[in-house]
PDB file of N, CA and C in Angstrom:
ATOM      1  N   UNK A   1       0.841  -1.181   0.000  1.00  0.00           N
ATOM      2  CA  UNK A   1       0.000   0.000   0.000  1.00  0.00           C
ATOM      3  C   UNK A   1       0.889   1.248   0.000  1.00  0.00           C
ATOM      4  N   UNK A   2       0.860   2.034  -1.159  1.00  0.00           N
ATOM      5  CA  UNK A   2       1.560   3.149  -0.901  1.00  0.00           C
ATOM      6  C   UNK A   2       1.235   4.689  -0.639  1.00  0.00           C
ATOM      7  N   UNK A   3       0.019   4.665   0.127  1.00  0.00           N
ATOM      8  CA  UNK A   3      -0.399   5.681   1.253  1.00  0.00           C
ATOM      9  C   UNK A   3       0.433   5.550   2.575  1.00  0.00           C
ATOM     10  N   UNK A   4       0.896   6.375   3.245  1.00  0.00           N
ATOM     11  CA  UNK A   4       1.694   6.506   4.352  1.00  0.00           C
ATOM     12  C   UNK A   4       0.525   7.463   5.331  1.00  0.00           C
ATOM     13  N   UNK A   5       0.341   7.703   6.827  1.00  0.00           N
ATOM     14  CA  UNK A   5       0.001   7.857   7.766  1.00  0.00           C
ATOM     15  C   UNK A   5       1.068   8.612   8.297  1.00  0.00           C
ATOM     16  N   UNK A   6       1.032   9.810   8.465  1.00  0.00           N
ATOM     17  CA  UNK A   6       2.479   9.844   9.847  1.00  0.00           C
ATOM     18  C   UNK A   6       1.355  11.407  10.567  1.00  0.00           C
ATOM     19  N   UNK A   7       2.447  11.689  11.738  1.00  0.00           N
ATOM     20  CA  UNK A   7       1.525  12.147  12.821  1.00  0.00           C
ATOM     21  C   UNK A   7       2.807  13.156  12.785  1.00  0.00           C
ATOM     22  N   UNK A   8       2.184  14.346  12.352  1.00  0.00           N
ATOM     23  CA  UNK A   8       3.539  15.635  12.733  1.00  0.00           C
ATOM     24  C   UNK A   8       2.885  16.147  13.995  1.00  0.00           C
ATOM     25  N   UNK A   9       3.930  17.086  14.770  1.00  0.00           N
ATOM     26  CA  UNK A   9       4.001  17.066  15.999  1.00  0.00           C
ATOM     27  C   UNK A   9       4.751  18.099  16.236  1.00  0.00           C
ATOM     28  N   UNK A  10       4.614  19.124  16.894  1.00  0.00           N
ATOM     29  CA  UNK A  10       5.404  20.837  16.593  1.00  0.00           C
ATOM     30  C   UNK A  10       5.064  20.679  18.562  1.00  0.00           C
ATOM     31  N   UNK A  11       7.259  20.662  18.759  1.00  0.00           N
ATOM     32  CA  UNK A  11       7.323  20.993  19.872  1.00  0.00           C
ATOM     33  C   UNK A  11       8.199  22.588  20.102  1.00  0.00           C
ATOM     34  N   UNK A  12       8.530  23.100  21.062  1.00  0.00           N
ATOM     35  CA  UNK A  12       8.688  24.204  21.619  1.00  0.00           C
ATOM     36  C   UNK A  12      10.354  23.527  21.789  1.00  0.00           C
ATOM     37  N   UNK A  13      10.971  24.760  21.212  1.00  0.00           N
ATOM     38  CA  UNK A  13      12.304  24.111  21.283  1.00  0.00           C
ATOM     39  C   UNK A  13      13.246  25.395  22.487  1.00  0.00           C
ATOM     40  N   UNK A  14      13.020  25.397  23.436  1.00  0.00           N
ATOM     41  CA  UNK A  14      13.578  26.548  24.373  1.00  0.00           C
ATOM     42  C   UNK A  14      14.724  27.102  24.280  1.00  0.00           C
ATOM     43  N   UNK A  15      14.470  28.412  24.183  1.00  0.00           N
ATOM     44  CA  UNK A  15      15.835  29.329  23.524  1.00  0.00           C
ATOM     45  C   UNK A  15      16.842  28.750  24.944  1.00  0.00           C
ATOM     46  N   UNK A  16      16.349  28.776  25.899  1.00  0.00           N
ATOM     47  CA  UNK A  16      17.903  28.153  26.375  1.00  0.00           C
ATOM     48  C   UNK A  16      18.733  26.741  25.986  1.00  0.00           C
ATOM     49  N   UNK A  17      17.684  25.964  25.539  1.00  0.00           N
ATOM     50  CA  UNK A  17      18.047  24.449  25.042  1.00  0.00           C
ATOM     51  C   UNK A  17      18.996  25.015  23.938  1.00  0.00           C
ATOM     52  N   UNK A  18      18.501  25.605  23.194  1.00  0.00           N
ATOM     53  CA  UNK A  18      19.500  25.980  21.413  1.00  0.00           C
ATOM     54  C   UNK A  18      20.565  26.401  21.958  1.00  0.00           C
ATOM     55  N   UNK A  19      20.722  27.621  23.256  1.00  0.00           N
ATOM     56  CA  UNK A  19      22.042  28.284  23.385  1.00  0.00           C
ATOM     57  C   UNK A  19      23.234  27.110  23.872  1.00  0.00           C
ATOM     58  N   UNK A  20      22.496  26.081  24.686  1.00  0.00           N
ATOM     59  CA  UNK A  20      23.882  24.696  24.847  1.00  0.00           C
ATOM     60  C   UNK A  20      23.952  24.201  23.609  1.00  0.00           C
ATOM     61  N   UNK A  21      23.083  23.593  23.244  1.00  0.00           N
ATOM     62  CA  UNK A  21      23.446  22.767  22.339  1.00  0.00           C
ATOM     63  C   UNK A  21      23.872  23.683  20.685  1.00  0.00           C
ATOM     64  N   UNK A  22      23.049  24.770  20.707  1.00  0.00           N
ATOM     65  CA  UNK A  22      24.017  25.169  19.264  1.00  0.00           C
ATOM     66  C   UNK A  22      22.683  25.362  17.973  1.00  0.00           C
ATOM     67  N   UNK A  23      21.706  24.652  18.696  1.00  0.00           N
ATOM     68  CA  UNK A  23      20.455  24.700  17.621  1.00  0.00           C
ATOM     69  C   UNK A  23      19.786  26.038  17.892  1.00  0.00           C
ATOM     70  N   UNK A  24      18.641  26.172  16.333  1.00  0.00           N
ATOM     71  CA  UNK A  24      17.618  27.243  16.584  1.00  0.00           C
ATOM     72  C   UNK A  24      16.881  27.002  17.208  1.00  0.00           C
ATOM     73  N   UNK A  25      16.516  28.193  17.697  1.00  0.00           N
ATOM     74  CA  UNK A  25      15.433  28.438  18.553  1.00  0.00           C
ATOM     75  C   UNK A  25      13.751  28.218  18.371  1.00  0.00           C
ATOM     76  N   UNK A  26      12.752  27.373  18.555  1.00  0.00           N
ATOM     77  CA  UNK A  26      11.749  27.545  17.817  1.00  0.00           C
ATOM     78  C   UNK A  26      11.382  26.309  18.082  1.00  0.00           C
ATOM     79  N   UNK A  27      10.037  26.275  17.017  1.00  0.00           N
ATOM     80  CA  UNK A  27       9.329  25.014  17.177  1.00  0.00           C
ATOM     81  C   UNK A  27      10.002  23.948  16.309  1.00  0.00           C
ATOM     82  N   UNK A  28      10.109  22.869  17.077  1.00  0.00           N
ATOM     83  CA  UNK A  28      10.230  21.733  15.708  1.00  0.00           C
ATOM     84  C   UNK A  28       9.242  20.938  15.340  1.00  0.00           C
ATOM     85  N   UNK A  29       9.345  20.451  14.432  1.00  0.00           N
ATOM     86  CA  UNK A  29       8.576  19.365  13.604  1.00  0.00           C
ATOM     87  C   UNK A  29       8.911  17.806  14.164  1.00  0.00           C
ATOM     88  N   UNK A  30       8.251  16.993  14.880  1.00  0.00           N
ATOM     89  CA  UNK A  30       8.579  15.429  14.674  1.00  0.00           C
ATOM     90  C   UNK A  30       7.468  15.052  13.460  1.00  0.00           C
ATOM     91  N   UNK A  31       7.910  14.338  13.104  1.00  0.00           N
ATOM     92  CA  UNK A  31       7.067  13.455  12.197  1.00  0.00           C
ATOM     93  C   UNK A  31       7.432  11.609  12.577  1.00  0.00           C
ATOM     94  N   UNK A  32       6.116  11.321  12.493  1.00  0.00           N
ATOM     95  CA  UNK A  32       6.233  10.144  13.564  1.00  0.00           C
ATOM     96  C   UNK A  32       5.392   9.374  12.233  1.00  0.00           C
ATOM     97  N   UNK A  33       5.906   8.453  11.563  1.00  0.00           N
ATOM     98  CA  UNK A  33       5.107   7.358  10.537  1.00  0.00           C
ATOM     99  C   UNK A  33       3.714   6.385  11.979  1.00  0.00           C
ATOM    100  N   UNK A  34       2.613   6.405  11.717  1.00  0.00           N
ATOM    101  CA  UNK A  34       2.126   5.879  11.931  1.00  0.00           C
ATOM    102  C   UNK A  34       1.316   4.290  11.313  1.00  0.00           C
ATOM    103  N   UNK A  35       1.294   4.383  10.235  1.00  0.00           N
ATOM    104  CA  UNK A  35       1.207   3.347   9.417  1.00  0.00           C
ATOM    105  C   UNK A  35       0.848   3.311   7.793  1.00  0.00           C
ATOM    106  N   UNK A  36      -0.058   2.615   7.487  1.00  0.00           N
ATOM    107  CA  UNK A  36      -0.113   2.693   5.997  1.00  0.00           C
ATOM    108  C   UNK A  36      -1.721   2.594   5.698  1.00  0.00           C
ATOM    109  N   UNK A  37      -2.181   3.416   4.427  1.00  0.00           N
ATOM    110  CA  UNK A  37      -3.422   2.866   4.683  1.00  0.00           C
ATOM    111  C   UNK A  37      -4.036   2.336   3.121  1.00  0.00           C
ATOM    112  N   UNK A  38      -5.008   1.613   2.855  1.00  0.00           N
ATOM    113  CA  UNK A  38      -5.058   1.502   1.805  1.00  0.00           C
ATOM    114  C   UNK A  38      -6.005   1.900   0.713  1.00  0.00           C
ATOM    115  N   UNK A  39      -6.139   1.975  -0.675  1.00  0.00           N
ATOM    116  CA  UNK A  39      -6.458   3.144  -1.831  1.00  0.00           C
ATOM    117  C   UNK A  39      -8.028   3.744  -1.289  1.00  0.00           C
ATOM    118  N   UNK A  40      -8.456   2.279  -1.138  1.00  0.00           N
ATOM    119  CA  UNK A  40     -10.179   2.225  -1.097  1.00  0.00           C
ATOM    120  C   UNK A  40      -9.984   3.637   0.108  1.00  0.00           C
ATOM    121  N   UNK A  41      -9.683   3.050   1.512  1.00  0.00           N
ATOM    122  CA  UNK A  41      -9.571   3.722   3.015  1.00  0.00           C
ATOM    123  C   UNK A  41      -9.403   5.673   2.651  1.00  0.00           C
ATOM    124  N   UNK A  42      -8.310   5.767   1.556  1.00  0.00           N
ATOM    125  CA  UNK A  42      -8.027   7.343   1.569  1.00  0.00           C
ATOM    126  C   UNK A  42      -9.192   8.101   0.719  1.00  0.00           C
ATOM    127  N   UNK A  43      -9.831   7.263  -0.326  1.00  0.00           N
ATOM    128  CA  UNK A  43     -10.881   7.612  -1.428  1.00  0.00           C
ATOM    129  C   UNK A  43     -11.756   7.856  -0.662  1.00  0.00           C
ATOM    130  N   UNK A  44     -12.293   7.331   0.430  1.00  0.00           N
ATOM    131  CA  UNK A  44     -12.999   7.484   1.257  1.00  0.00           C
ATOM    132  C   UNK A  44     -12.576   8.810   2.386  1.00  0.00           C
ATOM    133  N   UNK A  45     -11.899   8.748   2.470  1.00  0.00           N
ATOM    134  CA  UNK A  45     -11.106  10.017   3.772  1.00  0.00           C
ATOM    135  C   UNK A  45     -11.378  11.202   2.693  1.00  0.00           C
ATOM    136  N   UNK A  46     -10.548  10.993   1.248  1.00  0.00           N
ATOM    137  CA  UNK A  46     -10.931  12.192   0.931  1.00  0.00           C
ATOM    138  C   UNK A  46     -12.092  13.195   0.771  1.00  0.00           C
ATOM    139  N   UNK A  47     -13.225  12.170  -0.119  1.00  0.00           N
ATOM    140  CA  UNK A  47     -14.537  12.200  -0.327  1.00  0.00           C
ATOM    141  C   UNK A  47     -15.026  12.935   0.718  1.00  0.00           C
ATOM    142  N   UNK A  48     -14.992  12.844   2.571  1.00  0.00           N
ATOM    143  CA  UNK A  48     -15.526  13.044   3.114  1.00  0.00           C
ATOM    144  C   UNK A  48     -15.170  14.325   3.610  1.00  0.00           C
ATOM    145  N   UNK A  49     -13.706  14.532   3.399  1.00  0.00           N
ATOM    146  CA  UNK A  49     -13.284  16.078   3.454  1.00  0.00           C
ATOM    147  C   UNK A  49     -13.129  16.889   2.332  1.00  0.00           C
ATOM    148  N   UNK A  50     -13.730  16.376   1.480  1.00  0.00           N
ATOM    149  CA  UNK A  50     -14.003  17.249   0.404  1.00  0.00           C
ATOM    150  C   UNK A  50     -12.375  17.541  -0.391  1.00  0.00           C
ATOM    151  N   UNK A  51     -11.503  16.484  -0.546  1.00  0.00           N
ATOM    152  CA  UNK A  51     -10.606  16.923  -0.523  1.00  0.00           C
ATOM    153  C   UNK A  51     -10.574  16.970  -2.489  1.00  0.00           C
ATOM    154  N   UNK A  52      -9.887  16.678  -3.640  1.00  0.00           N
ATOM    155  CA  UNK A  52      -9.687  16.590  -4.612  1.00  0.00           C
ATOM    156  C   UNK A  52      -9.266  14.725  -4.837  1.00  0.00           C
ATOM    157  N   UNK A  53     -10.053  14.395  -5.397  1.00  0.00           N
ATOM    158  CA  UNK A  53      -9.142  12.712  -5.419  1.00  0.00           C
ATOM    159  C   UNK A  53      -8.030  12.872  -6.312  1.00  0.00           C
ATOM    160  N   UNK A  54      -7.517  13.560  -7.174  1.00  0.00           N
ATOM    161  CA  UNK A  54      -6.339  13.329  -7.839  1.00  0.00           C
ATOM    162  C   UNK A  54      -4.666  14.286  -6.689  1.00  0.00           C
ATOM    163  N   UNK A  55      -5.183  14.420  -4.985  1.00  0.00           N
ATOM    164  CA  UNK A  55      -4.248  15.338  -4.256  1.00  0.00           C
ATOM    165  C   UNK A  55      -3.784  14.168  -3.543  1.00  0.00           C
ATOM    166  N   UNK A  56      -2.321  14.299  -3.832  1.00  0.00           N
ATOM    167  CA  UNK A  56      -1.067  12.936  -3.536  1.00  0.00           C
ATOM    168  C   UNK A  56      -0.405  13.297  -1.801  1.00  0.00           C
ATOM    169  N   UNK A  57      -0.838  14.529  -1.410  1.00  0.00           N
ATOM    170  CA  UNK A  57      -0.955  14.636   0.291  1.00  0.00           C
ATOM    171  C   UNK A  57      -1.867  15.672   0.639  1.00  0.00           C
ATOM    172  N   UNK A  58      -2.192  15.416   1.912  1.00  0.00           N
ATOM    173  CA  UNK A  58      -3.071  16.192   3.218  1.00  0.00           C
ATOM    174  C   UNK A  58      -2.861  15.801   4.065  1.00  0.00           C
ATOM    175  N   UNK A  59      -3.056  16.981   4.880  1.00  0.00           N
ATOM    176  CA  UNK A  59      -3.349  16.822   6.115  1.00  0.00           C
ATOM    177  C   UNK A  59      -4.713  16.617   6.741  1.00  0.00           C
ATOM    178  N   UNK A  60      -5.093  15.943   8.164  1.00  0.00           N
ATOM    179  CA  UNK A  60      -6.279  15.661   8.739  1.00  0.00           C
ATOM    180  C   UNK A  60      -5.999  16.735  10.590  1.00  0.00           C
ATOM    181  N   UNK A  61      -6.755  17.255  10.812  1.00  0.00           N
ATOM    182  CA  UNK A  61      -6.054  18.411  12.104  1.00  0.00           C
ATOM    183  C   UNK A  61      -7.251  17.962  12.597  1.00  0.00           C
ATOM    184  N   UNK A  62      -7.133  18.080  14.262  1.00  0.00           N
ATOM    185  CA  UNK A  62      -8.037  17.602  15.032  1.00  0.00           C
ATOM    186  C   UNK A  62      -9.501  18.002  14.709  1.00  0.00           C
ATOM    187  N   UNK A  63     -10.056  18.800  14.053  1.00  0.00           N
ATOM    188  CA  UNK A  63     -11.317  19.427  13.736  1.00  0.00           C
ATOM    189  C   UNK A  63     -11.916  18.836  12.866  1.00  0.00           C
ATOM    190  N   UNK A  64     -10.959  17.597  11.877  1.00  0.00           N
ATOM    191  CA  UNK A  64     -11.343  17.278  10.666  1.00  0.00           C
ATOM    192  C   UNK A  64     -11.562  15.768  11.277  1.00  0.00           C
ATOM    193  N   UNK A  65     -11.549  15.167  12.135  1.00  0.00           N
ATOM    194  CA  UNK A  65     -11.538  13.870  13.060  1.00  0.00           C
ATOM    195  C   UNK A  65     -12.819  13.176  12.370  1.00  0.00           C
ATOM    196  N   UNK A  66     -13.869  14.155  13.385  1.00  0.00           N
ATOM    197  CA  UNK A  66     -15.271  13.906  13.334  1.00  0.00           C
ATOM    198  C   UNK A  66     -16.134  13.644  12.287  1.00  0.00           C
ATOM    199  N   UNK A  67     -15.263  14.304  10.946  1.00  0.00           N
ATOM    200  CA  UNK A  67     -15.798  14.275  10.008  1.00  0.00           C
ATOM    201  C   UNK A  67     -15.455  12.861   8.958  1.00  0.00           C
ATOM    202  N   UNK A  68     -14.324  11.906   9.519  1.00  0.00           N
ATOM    203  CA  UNK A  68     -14.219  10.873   9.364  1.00  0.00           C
ATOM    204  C   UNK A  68     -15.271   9.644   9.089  1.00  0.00           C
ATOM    205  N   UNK A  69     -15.182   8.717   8.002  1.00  0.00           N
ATOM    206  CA  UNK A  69     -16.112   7.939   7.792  1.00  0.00           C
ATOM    207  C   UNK A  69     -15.347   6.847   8.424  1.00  0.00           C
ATOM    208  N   UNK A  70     -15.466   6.880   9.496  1.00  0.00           N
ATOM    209  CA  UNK A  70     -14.837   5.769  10.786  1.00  0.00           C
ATOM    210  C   UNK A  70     -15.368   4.282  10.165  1.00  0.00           C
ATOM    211  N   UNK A  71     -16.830   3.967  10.417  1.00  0.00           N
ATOM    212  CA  UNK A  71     -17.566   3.240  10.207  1.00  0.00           C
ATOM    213  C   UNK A  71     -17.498   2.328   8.825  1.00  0.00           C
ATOM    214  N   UNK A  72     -17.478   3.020   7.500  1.00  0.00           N
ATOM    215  CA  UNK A  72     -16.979   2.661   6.487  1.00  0.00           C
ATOM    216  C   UNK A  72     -15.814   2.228   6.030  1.00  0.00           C
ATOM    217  N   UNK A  73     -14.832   2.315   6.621  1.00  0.00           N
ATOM    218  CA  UNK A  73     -13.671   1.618   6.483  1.00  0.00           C
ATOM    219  C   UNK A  73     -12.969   0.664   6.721  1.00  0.00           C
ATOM    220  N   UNK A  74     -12.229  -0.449   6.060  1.00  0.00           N
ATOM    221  CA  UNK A  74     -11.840  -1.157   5.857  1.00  0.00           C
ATOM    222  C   UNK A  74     -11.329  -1.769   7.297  1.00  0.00           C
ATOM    223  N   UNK A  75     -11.484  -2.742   7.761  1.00  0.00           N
ATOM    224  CA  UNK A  75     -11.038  -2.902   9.430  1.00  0.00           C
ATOM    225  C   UNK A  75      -9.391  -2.895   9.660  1.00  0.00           C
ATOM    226  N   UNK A  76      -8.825  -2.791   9.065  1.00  0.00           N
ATOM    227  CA  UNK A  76      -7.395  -3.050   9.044  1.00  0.00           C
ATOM    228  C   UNK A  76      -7.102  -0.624   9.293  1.00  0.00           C
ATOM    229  N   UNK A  77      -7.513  -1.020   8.213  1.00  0.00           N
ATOM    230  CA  UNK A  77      -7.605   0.683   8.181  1.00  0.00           C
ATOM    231  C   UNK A  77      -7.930   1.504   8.892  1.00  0.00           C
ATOM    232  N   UNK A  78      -9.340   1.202  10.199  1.00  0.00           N
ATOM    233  CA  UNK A  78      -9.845   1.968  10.988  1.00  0.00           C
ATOM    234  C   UNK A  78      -8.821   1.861  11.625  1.00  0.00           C
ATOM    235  N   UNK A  79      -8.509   1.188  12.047  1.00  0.00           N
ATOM    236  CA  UNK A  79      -7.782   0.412  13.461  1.00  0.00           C
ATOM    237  C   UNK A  79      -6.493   1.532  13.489  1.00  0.00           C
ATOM    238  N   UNK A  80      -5.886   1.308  12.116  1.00  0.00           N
ATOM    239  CA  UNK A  80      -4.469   2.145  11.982  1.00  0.00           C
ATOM    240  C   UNK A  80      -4.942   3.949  12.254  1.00  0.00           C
ATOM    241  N   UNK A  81      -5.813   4.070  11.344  1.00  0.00           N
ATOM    242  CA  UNK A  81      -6.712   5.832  11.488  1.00  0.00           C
ATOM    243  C   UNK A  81      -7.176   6.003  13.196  1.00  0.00           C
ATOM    244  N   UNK A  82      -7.675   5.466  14.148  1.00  0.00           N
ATOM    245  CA  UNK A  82      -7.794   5.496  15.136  1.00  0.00           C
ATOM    246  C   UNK A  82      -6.949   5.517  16.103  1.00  0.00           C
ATOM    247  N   UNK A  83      -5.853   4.926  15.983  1.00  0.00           N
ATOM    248  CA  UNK A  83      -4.354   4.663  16.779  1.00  0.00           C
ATOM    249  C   UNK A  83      -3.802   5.943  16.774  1.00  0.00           C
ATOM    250  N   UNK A  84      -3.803   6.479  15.855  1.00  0.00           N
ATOM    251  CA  UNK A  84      -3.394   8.132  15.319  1.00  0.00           C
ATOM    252  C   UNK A  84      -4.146   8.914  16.123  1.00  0.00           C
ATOM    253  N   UNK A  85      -5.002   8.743  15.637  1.00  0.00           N
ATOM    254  CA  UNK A  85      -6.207  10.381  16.212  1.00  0.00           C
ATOM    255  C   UNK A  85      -6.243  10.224  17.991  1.00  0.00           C
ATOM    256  N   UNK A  86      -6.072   8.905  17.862  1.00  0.00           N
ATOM    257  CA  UNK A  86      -5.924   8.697  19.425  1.00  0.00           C
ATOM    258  C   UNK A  86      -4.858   9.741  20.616  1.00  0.00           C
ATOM    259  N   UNK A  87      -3.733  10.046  19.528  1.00  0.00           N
ATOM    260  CA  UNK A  87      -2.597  10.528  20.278  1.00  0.00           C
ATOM    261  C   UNK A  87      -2.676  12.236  19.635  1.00  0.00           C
ATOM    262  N   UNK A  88      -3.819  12.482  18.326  1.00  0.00           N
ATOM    263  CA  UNK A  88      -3.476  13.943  18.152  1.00  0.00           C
ATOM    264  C   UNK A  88      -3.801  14.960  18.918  1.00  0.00           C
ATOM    265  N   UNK A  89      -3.345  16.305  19.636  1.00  0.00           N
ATOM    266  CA  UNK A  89      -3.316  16.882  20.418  1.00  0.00           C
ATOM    267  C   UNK A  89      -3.321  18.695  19.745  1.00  0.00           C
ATOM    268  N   UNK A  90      -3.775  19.452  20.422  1.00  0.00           N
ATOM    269  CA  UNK A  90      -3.639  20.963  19.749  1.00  0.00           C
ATOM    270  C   UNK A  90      -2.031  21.184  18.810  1.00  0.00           C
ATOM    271  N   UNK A  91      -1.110  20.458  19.009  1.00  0.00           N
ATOM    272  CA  UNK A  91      -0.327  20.637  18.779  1.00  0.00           C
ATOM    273  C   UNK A  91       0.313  19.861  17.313  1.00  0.00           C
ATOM    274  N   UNK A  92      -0.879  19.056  17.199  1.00  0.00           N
ATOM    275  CA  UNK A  92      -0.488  17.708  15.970  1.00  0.00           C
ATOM    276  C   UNK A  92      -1.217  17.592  15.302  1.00  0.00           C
ATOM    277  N   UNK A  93      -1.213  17.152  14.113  1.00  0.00           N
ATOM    278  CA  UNK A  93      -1.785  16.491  13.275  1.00  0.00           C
ATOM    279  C   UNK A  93      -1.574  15.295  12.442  1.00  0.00           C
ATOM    280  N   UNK A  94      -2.539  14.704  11.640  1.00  0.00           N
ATOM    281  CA  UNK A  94      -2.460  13.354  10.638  1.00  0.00           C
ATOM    282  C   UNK A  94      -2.007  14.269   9.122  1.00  0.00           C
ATOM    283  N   UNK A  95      -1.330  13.277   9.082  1.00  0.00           N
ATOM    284  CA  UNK A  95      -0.530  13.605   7.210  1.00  0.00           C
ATOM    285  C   UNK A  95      -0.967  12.484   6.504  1.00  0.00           C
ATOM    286  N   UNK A  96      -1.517  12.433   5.389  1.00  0.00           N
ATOM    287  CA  UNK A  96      -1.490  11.597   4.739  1.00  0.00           C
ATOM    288  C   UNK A  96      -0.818  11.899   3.409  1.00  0.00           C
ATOM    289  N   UNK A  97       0.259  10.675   2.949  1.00  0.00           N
ATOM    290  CA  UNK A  97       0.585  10.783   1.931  1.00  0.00           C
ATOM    291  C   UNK A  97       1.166   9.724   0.728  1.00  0.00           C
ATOM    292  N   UNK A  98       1.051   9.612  -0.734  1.00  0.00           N
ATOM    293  CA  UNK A  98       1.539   8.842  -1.414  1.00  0.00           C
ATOM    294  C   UNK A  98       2.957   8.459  -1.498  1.00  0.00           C
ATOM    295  N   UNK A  99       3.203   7.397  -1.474  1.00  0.00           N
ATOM    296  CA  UNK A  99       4.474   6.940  -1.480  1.00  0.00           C
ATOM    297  C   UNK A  99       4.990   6.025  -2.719  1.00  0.00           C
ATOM    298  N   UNK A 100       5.019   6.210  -3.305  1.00  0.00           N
ATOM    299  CA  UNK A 100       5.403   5.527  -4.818  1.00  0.00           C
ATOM    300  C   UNK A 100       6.785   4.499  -4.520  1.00  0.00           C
ATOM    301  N   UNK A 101       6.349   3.220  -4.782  1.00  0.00           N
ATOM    302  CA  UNK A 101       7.982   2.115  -4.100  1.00  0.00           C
ATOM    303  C   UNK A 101       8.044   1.341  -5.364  1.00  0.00           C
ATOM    304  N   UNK A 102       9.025   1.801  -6.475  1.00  0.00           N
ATOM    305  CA  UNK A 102       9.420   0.942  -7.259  1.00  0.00           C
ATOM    306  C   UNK A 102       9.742  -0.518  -7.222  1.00  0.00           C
ATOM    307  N   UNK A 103       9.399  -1.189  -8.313  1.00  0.00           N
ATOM    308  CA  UNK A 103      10.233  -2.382  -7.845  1.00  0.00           C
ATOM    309  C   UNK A 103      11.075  -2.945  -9.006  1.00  0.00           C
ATOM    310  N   UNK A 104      12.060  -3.515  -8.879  1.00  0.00           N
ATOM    311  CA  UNK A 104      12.747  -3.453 -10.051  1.00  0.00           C
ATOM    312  C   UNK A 104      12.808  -5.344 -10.322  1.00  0.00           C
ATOM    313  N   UNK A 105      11.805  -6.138 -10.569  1.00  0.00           N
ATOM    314  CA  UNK A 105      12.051  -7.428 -10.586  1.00  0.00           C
ATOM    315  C   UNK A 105      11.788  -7.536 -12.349  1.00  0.00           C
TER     316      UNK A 105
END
């Protein structure tokens, strides 16, 4: 399946932390892969956020949760979409995105 799941995550990086160590000051980005999901599962995610079906990433931000077709989806798929939203916080969100994996056989 080459839809990817990951969970970005914007922490507070304390201007005194940067002055030891040497880094900027500011928020960072984690990006945390949460799993994979598959074609049917995102056609559906999009549809319901109105997104464009031919758009190869988005984001899902806590406001856009509810609007999830939980119910309709594939059981492998909820399970992974739920594990996520489980941990998103004012501070995070769901990414979804295409991942194209050649194979050369």
């Amino acid at each position: 399946m080459p839809w990817k799941l990951y969970r970005f995550k914007y922490e507070d990086y304390p201007e005194y932390s940067a002055r030891i160590t040497g880094h900027y000051a500011g928020d960072l980005l984690i990006i945390e892969e949460e799993g994979e999901l598959s074609e049917e599962a995102v056609k559906l995610i999009k549809s319901a956020l109105g997104i464009d079906e031919n758009t190869r990433a988005f984001d899902i931000e806590v406001r856009d949760v509810l609007r999830l077709p939980i119910k309709e989806l594939p059981e492998k798929d909820r399970k992974v979409l739920l594990e996520a939203a489980e941990k998103l916080d004012s501070e995070s969100k769901l990414h979804i995105e295409y991942r194209y994996q050649p194979t050369f056989d």
